[in-house]
Protein backbone atom coordinates (compact mmCIF):
# COMPACT_ATOMS: atom_id res chain seq x y z
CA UNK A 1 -8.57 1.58 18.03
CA UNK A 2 -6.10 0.53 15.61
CA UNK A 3 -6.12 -2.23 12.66
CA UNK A 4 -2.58 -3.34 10.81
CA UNK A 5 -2.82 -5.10 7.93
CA UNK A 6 0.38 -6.62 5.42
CA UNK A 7 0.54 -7.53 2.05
CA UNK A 8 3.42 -8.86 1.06
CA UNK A 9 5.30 -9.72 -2.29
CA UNK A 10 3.31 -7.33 -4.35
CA UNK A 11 4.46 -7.30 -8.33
CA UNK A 12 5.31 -3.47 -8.53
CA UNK A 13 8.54 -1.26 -7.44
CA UNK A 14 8.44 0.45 -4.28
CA UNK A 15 10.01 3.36 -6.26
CA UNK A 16 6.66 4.13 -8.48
CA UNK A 17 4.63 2.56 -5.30
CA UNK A 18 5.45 5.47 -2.92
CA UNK A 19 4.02 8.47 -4.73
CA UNK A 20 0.62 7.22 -4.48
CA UNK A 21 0.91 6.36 -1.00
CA UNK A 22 2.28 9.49 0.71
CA UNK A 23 -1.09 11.70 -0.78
CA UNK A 24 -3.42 8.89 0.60
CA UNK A 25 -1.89 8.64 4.12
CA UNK A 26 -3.90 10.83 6.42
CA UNK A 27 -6.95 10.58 4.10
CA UNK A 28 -10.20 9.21 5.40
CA UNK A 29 -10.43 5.86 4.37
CA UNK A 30 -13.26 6.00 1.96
CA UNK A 31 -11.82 8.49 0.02
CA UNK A 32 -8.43 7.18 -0.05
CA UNK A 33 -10.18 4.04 -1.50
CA UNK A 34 -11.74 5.85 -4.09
CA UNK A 35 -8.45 7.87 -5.07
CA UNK A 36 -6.30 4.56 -5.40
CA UNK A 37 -9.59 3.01 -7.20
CA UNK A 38 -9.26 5.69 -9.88
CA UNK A 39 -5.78 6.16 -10.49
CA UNK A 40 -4.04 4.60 -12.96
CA UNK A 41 -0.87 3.04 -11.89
CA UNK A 42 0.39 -0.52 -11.19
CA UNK A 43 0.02 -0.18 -7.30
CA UNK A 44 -3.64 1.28 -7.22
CA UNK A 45 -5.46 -1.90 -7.66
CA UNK A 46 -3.25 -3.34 -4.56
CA UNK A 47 -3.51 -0.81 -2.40
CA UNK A 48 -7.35 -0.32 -2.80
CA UNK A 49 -7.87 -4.05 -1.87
CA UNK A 50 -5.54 -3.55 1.36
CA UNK A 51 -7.53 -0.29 2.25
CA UNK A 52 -10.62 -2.79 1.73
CA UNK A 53 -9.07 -5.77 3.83
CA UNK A 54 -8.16 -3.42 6.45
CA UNK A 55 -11.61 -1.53 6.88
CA UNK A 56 -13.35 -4.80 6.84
CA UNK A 57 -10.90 -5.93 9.55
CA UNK A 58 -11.84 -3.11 11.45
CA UNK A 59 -15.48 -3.18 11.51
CA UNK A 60 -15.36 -7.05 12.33
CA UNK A 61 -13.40 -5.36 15.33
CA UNK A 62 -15.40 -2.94 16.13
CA UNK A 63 -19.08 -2.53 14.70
CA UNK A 64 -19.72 0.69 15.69
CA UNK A 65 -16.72 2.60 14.16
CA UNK A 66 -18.47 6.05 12.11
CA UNK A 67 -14.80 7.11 10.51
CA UNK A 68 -11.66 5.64 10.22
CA UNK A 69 -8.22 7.22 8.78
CA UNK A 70 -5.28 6.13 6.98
CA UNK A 71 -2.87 6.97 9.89
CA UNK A 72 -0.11 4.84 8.42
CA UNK A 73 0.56 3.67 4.74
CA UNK A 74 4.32 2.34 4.13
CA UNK A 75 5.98 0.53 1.13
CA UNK A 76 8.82 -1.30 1.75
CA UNK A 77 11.43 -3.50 -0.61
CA UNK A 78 10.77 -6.84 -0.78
CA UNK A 79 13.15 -9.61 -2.65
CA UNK A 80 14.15 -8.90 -6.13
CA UNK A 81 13.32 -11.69 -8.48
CA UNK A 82 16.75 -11.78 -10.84
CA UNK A 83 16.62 -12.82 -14.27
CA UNK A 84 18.79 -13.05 -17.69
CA UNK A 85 18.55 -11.49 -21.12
CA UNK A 86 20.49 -13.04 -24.01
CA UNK A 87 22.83 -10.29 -25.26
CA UNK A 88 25.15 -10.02 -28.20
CA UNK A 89 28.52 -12.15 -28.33
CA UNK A 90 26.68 -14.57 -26.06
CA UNK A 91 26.83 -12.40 -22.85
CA UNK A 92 23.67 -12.57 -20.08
CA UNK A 93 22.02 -9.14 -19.06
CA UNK A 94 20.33 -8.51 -15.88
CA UNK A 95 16.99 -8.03 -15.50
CA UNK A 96 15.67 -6.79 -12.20
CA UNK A 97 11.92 -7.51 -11.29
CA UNK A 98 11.37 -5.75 -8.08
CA UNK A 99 8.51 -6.25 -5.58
CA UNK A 100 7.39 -4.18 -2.27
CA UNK A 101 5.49 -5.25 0.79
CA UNK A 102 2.64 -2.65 1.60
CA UNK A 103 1.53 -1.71 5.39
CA UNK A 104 -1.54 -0.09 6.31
CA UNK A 105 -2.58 0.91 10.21
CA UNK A 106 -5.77 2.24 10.44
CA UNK A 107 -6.78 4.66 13.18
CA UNK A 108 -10.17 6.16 14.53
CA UNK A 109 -8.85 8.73 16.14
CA UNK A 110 -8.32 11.73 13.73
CA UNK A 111 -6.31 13.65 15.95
CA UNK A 112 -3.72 11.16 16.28
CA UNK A 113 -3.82 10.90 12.41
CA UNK A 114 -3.34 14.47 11.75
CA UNK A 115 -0.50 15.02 14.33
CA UNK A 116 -2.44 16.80 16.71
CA UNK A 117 -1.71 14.66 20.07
């Protein structure tokens, strides 16, 4: 069995997003909650409520499920939000305020998860 869940628009750069996410992918998913729970960057609160989302989605699925794995956890670009800083001789600067959409499948199969099969 297999849950997806998206979150989309989140506030925080993909680029200091995907560090995080490549040591919790594979992880069981209680103890990839409780590593993004206690570390402290921008995407951890975000990705431990999608972790939560997701395992209640799959328990609603299936009650009887004992263990479930990260099996997928991907951050992609979303839209950049442009905006303009006053510089000197009356010149505009950029400012860039990026956001990522997160994606989290959910697998309770951990052979398929480690790359057994």
């Amino acid at each position: 069995m297999e849950v997806k869940v998206v979150s989309k628009f989140i506030r925080v750069s993909p680029r200091k997003a995907r560090p995080l996410v490549r040591e919790l992918t594979g992880l069981e998913v209680d103890k990839a909650m409780q590593m993004a729970k206690f570390v402290h960057r921008g995407i951890s609160v975000p990705v431990y409520k999608i972790l939560q989302s997701a395992k209640a989605n799959a328990t609603i699925k299936n009650p009887d499920v004992k263990e479930l794995f990260v099996k997928k956890l991907v951050v992609d670009s979303g839209p950049t939000l442009k905006r303009m800083h006053p510089i000197s001789r009356g010149r505009a600067g950029k400012i860039l305020k990026r956001t990522c959409h997160l994606t989290v499948v959910l697998s309770d199969d951990a052979a398929v998860v480690k790359g057994v099969k």
